[in-house]
Structure formats: structure tokens, C-alpha cells
Protein backbone atom coordinates (compact mmCIF):
# COMPACT_ATOMS: atom_id res chain seq x y z
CA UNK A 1 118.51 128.28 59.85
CA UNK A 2 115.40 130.88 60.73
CA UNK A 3 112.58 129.69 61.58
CA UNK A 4 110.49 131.15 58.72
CA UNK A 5 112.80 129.75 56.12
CA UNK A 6 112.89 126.13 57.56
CA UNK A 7 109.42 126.53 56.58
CA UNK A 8 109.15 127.37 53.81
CA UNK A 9 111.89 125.17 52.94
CA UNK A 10 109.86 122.34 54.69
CA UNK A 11 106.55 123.69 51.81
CA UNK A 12 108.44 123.24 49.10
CA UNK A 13 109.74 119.28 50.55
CA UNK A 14 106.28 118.94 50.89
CA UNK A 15 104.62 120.27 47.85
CA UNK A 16 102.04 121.85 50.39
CA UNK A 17 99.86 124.68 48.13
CA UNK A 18 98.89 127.75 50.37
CA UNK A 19 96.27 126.74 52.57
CA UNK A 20 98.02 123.65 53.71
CA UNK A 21 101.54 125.51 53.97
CA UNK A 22 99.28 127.41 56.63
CA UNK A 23 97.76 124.86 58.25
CA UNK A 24 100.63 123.15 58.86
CA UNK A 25 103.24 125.81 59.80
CA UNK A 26 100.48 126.97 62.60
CA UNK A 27 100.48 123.44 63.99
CA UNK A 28 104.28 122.95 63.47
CA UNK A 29 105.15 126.94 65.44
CA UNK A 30 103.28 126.01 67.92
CA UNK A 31 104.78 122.12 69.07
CA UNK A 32 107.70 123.39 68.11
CA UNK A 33 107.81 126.14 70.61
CA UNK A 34 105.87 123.88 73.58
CA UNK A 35 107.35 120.85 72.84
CA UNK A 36 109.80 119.62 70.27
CA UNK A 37 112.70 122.40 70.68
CA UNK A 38 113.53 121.59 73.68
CA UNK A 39 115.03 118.28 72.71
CA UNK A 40 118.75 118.43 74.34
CA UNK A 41 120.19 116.53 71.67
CA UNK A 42 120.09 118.97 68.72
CA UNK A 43 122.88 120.31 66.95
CA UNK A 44 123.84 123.88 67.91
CA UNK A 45 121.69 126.25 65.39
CA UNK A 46 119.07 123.74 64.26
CA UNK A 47 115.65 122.76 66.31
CA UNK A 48 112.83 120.69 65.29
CA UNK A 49 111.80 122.44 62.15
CA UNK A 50 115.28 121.90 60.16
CA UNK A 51 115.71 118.72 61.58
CA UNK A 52 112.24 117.54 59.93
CA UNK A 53 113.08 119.37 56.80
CA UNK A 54 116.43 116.82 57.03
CA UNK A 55 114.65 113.99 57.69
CA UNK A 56 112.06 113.86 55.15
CA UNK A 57 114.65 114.77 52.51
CA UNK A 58 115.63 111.31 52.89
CA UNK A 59 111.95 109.85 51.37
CA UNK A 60 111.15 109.49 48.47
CA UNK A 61 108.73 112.46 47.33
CA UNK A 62 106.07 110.34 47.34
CA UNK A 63 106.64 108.73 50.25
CA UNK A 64 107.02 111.75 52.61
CA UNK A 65 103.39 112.82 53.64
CA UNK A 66 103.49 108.93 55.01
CA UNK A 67 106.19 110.22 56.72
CA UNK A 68 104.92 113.45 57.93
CA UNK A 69 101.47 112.52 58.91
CA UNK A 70 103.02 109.35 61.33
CA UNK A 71 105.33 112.39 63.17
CA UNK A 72 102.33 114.68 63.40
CA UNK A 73 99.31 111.61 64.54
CA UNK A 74 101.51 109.36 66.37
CA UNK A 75 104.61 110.74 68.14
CA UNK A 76 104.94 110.82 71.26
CA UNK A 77 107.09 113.29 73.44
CA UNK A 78 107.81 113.11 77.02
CA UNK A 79 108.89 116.58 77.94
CA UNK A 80 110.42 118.18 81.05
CA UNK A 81 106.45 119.09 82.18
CA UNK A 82 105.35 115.78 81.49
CA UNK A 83 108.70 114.04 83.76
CA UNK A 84 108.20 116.25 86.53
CA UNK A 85 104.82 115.52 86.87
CA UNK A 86 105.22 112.03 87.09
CA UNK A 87 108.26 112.68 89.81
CA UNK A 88 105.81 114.79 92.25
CA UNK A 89 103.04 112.31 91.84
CA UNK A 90 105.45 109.65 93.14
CA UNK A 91 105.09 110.14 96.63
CA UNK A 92 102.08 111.34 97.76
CA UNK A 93 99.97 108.41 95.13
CA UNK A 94 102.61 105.43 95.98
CA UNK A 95 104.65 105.75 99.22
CA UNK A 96 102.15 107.88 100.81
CA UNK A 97 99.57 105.36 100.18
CA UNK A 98 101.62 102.11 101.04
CA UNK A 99 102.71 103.94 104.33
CA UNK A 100 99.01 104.63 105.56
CA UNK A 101 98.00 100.93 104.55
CA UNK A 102 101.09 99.51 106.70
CA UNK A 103 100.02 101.87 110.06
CA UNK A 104 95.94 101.31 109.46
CA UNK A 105 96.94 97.17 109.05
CA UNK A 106 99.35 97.45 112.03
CA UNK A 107 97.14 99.84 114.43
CA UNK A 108 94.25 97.78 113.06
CA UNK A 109 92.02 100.99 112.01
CA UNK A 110 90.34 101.88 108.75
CA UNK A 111 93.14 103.38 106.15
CA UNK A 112 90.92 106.66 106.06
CA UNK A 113 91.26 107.15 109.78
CA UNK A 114 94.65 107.46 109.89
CA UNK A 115 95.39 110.69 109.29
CA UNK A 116 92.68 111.37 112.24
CA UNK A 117 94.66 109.53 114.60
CA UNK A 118 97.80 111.03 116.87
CA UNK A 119 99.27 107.40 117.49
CA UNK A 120 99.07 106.77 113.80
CA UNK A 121 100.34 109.90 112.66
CA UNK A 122 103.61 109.09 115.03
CA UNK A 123 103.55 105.76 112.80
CA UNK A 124 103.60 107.42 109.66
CA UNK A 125 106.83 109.38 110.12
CA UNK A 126 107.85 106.42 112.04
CA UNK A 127 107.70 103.89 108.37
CA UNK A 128 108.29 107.00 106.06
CA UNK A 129 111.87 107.81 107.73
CA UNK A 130 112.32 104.18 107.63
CA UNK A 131 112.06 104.33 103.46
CA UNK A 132 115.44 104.41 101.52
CA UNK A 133 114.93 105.74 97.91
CA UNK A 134 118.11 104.43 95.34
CA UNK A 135 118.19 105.12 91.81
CA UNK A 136 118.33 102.97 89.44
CA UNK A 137 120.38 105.50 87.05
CA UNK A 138 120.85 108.68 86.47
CA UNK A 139 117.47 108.62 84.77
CA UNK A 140 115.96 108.67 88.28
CA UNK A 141 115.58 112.30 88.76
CA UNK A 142 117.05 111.79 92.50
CA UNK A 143 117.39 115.73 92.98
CA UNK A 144 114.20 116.36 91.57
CA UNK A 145 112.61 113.91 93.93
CA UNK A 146 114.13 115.42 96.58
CA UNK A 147 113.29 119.35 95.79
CA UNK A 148 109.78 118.25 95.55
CA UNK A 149 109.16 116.38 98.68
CA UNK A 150 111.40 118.37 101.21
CA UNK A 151 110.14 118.35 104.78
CA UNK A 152 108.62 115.17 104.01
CA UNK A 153 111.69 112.73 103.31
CA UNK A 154 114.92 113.60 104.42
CA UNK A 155 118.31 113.43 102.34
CA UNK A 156 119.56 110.76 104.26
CA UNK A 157 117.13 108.47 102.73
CA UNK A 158 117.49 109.05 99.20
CA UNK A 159 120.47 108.13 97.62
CA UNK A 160 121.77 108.61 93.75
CA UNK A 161 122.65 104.21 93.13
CA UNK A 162 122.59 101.52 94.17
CA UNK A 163 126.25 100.24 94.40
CA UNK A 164 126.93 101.74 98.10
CA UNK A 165 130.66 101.02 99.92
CA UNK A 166 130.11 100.17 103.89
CA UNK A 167 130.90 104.02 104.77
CA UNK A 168 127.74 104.67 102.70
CA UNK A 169 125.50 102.37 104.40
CA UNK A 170 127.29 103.15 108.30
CA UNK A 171 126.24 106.50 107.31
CA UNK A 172 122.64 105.79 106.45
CA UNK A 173 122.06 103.76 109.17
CA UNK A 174 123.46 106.30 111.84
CA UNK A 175 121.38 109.30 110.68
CA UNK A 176 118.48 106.55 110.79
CA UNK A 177 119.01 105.27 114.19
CA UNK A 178 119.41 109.18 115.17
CA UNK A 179 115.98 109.48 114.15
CA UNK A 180 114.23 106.18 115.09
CA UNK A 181 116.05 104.35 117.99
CA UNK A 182 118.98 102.73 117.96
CA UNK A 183 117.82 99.38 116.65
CA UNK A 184 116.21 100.90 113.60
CA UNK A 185 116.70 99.13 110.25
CA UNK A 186 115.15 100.25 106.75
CA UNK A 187 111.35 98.07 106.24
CA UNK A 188 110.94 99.45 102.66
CA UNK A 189 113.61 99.88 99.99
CA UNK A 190 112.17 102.13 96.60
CA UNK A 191 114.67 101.20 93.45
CA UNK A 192 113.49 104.28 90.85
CA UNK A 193 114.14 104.98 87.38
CA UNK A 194 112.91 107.18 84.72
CA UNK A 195 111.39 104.86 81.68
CA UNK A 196 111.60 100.71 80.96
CA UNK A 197 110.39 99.76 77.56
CA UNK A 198 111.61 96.11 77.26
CA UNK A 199 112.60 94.63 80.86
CA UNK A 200 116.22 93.86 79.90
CA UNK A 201 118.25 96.23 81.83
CA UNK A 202 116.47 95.51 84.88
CA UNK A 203 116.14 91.57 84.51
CA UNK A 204 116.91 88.93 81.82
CA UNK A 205 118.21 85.61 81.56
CA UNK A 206 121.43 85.45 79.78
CA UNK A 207 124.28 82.91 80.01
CA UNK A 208 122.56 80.58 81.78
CA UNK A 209 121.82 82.74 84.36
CA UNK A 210 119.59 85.60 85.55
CA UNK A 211 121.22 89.13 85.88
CA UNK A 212 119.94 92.94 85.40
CA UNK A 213 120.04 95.74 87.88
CA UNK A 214 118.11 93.51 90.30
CA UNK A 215 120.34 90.98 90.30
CA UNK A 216 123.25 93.97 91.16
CA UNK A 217 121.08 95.10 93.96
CA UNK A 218 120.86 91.93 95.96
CA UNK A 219 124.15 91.33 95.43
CA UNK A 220 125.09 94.63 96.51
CA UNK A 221 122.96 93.98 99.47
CA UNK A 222 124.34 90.53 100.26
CA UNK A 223 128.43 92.03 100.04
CA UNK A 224 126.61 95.04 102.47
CA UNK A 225 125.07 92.47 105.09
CA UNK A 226 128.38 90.37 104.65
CA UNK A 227 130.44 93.41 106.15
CA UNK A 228 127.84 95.05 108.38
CA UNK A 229 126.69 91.40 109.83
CA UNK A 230 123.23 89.81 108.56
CA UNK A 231 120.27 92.10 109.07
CA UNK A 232 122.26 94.67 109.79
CA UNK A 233 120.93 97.13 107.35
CA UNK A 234 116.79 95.64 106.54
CA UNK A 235 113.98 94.33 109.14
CA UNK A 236 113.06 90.87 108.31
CA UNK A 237 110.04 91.25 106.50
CA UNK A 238 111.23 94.27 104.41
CA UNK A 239 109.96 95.18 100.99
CA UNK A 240 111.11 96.04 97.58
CA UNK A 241 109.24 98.22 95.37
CA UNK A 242 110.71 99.08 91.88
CA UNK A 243 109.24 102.11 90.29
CA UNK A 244 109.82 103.91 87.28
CA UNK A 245 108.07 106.55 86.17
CA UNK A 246 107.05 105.73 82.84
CA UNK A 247 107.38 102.14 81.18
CA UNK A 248 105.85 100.04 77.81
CA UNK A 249 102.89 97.98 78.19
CA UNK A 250 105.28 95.27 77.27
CA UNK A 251 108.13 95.92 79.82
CA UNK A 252 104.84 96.24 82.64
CA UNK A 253 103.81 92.61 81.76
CA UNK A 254 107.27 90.90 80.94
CA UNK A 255 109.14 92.22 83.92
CA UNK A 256 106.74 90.23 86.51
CA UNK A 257 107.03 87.53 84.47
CA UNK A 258 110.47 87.68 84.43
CA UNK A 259 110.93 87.81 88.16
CA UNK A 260 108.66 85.01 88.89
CA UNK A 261 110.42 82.91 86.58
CA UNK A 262 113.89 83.45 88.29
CA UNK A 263 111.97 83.05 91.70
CA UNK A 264 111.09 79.42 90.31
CA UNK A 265 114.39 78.87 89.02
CA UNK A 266 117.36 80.06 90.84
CA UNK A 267 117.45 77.51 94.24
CA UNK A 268 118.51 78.49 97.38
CA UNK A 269 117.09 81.78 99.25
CA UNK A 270 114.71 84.17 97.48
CA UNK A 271 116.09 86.82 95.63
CA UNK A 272 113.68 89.25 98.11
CA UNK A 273 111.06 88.50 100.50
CA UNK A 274 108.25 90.85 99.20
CA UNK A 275 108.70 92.66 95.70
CA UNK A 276 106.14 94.99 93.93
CA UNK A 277 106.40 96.42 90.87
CA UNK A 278 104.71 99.74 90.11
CA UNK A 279 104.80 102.72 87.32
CA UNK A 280 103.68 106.45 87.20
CA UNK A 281 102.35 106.04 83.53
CA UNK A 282 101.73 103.17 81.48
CA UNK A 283 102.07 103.50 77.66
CA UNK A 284 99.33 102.01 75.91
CA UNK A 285 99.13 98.60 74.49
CA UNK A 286 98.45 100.01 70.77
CA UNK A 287 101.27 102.29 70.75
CA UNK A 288 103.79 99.97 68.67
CA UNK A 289 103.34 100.17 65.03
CA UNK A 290 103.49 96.47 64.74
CA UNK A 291 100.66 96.19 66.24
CA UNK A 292 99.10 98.12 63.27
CA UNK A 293 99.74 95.93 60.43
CA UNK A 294 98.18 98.03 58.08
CA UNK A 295 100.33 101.23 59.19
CA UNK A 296 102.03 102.54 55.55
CA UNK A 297 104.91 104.01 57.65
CA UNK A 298 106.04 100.47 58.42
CA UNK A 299 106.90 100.30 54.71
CA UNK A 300 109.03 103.08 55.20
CA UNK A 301 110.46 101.38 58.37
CA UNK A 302 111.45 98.70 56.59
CA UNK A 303 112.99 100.08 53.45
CA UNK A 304 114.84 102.94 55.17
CA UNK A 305 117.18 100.57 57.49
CA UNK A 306 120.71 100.36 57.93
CA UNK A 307 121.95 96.88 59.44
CA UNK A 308 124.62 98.59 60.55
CA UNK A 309 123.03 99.37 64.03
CA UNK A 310 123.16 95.62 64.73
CA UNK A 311 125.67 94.61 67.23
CA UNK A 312 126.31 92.59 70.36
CA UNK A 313 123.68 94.37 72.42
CA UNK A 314 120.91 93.81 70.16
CA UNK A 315 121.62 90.10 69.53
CA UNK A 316 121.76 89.28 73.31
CA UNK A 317 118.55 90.87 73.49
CA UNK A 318 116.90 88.13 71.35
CA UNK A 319 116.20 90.39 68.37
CA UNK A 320 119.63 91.27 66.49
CA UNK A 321 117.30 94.00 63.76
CA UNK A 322 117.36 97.13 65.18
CA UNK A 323 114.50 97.92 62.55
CA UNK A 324 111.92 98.61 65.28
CA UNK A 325 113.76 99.45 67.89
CA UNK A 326 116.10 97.43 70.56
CA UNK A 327 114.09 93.85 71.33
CA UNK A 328 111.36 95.44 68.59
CA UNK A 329 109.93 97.42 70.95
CA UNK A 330 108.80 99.68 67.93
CA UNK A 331 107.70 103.01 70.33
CA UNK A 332 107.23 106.06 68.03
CA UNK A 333 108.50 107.84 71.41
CA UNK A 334 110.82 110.51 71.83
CA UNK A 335 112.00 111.82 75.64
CA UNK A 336 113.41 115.23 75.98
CA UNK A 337 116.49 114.44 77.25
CA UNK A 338 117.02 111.47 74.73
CA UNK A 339 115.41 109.50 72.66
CA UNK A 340 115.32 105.48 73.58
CA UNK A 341 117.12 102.82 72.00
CA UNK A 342 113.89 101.10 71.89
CA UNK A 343 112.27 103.14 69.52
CA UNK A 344 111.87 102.87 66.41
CA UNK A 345 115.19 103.32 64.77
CA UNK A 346 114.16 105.53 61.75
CA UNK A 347 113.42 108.41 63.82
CA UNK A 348 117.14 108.69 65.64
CA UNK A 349 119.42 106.37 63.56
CA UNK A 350 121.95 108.37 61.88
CA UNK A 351 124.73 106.30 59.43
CA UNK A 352 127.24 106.57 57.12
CA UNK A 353 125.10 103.92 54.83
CA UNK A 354 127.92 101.46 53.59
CA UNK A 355 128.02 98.33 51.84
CA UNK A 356 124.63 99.86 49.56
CA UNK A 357 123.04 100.17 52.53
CA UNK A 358 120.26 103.38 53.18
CA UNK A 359 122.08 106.43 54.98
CA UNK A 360 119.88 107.08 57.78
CA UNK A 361 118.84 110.64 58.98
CA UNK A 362 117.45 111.31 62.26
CA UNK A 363 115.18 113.14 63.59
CA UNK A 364 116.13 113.63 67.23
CA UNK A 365 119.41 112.32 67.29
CA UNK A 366 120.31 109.66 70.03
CA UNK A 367 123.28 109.93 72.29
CA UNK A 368 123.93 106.40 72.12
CA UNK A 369 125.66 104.83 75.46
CA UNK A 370 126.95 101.57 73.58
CA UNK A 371 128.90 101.17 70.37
């Protein structure tokens, strides 16, 4: 479908007289163009204009300027700009900074002398090479990171998971102990990902036990160690950071919790001996609609639903509705390459409706990666 006639398609949806059909389709050209047709996970022949036009089909007529005005005040779209930004900022405002802190503390100099000092300077590429950078997922951005920060961290500290066979770590270790003396060992490991909205994936209690992607990672460590020989591959007082480049307000507060609670209750050994948890971008705390009560697209929310997206995933999770999103994260937020699972369901829920139920339409599809 053309542009121009999505539009005026989209008018006549809308009911829009002349002077708000202009209004609007200015606004609508221009995201469209900057932002919203970009979105990988259109159909082939249809962008952001048609899908809208699709979407709001599905309201009732007098129900879709609620709809309309939430898309156009409250969405929120992380675009390729917006994701590479907060990938080059990763360095140079959180490993740069924890680097200089560790040689001012250990040369026992002010932080902002460091870079005025030839000993220290010898530190620095000293701790830096001594970094390893794993992703978390392919969410990670691992060749972006690298592109952006060449001649500053080598490829032999950045790897794409964190499941590595022994070859894997032999190999990092070699190229390390190349560069920093044969005893060398890693003293900071960076686990990286691309956006956490609820804490889950990383670390939740389920089963009677506590498991996530940081339980895989010290177990992936421990199987390491148990081939390589204890403290093979870490100095004793290494540390963890876990970054990801974008997260919830929610997932920024629960996750800490979470990991303190499984410190307190797992016995035996720590899970790690120093752990920090840090983010490029913070959403804000108002950003749910729940949190907005009075909101009349949560009426919408809840009348255009399809149980039909309920299923093992979301009932582990605590919260079997996916209503407002996995665990009811309710995020009116949309990223380029996909929109999460955590937000609100209405705007990439597509069904069959069954059983009476509402046929959902979305508006940026979701590749979904469980069934």
C-alpha cells in the first residue's frame, strides 16, 4: 500500500476533518520515515502507516482516538541510533571509569591523575587487557562493541556467550598471557545484554531453586575451573559486572534484590565474590500504564485480550495474563529489531481469536522465541 493512500485510508478510520488529517499525516510522515519503518518485523510491502491503519480497525470507532493518541503520547521506540549510542557509551562511561578507579586505588593517587601518570597509564592497559566481555545473547551487540572500541580492547577479550568448551578458554588465556605475563588471569568479567524488563531470564527462583543466566555462568565457570584446575582462568578477588544497555525501572530494583536473596539462601560458597550491576539507560518509573490508573487505554487493554497467549512461560513467571505484558511489565515499548514480550500485549499480539475470544491485531508484530 502507498504511502499517501494508507493515509488517507488511516482519515477516513479516523473521521479526522481537514485540518486534523494534516496535522496528523505531517507528524505521522515524519516518525514514520525517522523512526517507525524501520521496524524489522514488518510484512514485506507494509510499514508503519498500514500497520496502524490495521490495528485501529480492530476498535471500536469510538474507541480509536484512545487508541491513537496512547501510540502518538506514549510509545516508546528504541531505534538502531538510540542502541548504538548506548553500545559506544559503554566503555569509555563504565569500564573506562572502573579501570582508572582500580589503578588510582592501587597506585594510591587521585583518580584524575591518572591519566597524567606513565606508571599508571602502563596499569591501565595492564587491567583493561585483563577484561573479558561475554554476551549474554545475541542481544548483546558483541560486533558492534567491538567496531566501536578497536585499538582499545582486543578480540581476544570479547567473546559472543557465555557457554565456552576448554579450547575456548586455553585460547583466551594464551593470547592473555601473550600479552600480560605468563601468570596472567582475567580480574574483571563484563556479562552484556541488550534490554531486561522483568529480571527473570537473568535470575529467578523456580523449583525450589535459583537459576537464570547467572546461575549458567557460574556453572559454566565452575565445569571451566574443574578442567583447567581452580583459579586457573580468574584472580582471586575478581569481579562481575552485568550490564545491559537498557532495562525497566522494575528489572533495575528486583534484580539486586534477587541476587541478594540467593546470596542469603543458597549455602556453601558465594555464587561470586564481588558483583555489580549497572545499565546504559534506565526507563522511567512512570512508564507502565498501571501505574496510571486513570489511563482510558487500559480499558482497551483489557477488553481487547486474547487468553490465548497464556502458557507455561507466563505462569512460571508468577503472572499467567499476558494482558500487560510477560510478569505485567505493561511497557508501551517497541525495539527496532523486536518488540518485547514484556510489553504490553495489545500492541504485538496477533491471534486467531477462538473460543469467542477478541482476534488480536498487532502493531509491530513480535517474532516470538517460545510457543
Amino acid at each position: 500500500m502507498k504511502q499517501n493512500l494508507g493515509l488517507k485510508i488511516l482519515g477516513q478510520v479516523m473521521k479526522w476533518d481537514d485540518d486534523r488529517s494534516r496535522g496528523e499525516f505531517s507528524w505521522l510522515k515524519l516518525m514514520s520515515r525517522l523512526k517507525y519503518d524501520g521496524y524489522q518485523d514488518f510484512l514485506a510491502g507494509a510499514r508503519f502507516i498500514e500497520s496502524l491503519v490495521t490495528w485501529l480497525q480492530q476498535f471500536d470507532s469510538s474507541e480509536r482516538e484512545i487508541a491513537y493518541q496512547y501510540i502518538r503520547d506514549k510509545l516508546v521506540y528504541i531505534g538502531p541510533a538510540e542502541m548504538q549510542r548506548l553500545v559506544e557509551k559503554f566503555y569509555p562511561e563504565y569500564v573506562q571509569r572502573e579501570v582508572v578507579r582500580k589503578v588510582a586505588h592501587e597506585l594510591n593517587i587521585p583518580a584524575y591523575m591518572v591519566w597524567s601518570n606513565q606508571k599508571a597509564q602502563a596499569h591501565i592497559k595492564d587491567f583493561r587487557r585483563k577484561t573479558l566481555f561475554m554476551g549474554l545473547s545475541d542481544g548483546a551487540r558483541i560486533d558492534t562493541l567491538r567496531r566501536v572500541n578497536v585499538g582499545i580492547l582486543s578480540n581476544e577479550q570479547i567473546v559472543v556467550t557465555t557457554q565456552l568448551d576448554k579450547a575456548k578458554w586455553e585460547g583466551l588465556l594464551k593470547d592473555l598471557k601473550k600479552t600480560c605475563g605468563a601468570d596472567a588471569k582475567f580480574s574483571v568479567v563484563y556479562l552484556i545484554d541488550d534490554f531486561i524488563a522483568s529480571g527473570t531470564t537473568l535470575i529467578r527462583y523456580e523449583n525450589s531453586e535459583w537459576i537464570g543466566k547467572l546461575q549458567k555462568f557460574r556453572d559454566s565457570i565452575r565445569e571451566a575451573e574443574s578442567q583447567l584446575g581452580s583459579g586457573a582462568i580468574l584472580e582471586e578477588n575478581w569481579r562481575l559486572h552485568v550490564h545491559h544497555y537498557l532495562a525497566s525501572d522494575y528489572a533495575a530494583k528486583v534484580v539486586c534484590t534477587n541476587y541478594e536473596k540467593a546470596m542469603r539462601e543458597e549455602s556453601g560458597e558465594p555464587w561470586f565474590p564481588h558483583v555489580e550491576f549497572t545499565y546504559g539507560y534506565v526507563l522511567p518509573a512512570y512508564l507502565p500504564i498501571t501505574n496510571n490508573k486513570s489511563d482510558p487505554f487500559l480499558t482497551l487493554v483489557d477488553k481487547y485480550y486474547d487468553p490465548v497467549l497464556e502458557n507455561e512461560h507466563s505462569e512460571k513467571s508468577g503472572v499467567t495474563s499476558m494482558k500487560y505484558g510477560y510478569r505485567e511489565c505493561a511497557l508501551p515499548l517497541v525495539l527496532d529489531h523486536n518488540t518485547p514480550n514484556n510489553s504490553l500485549s495489545i500492541l504485538w499480539a496477533e491471534t486467531d481469536g477462538e473460543n469467542n475470544a477478541h482476534a488480536m491485531r498487532p502493531l509491530f508484530r513480535r517474532r516470538q522465541r517460545h510457543s
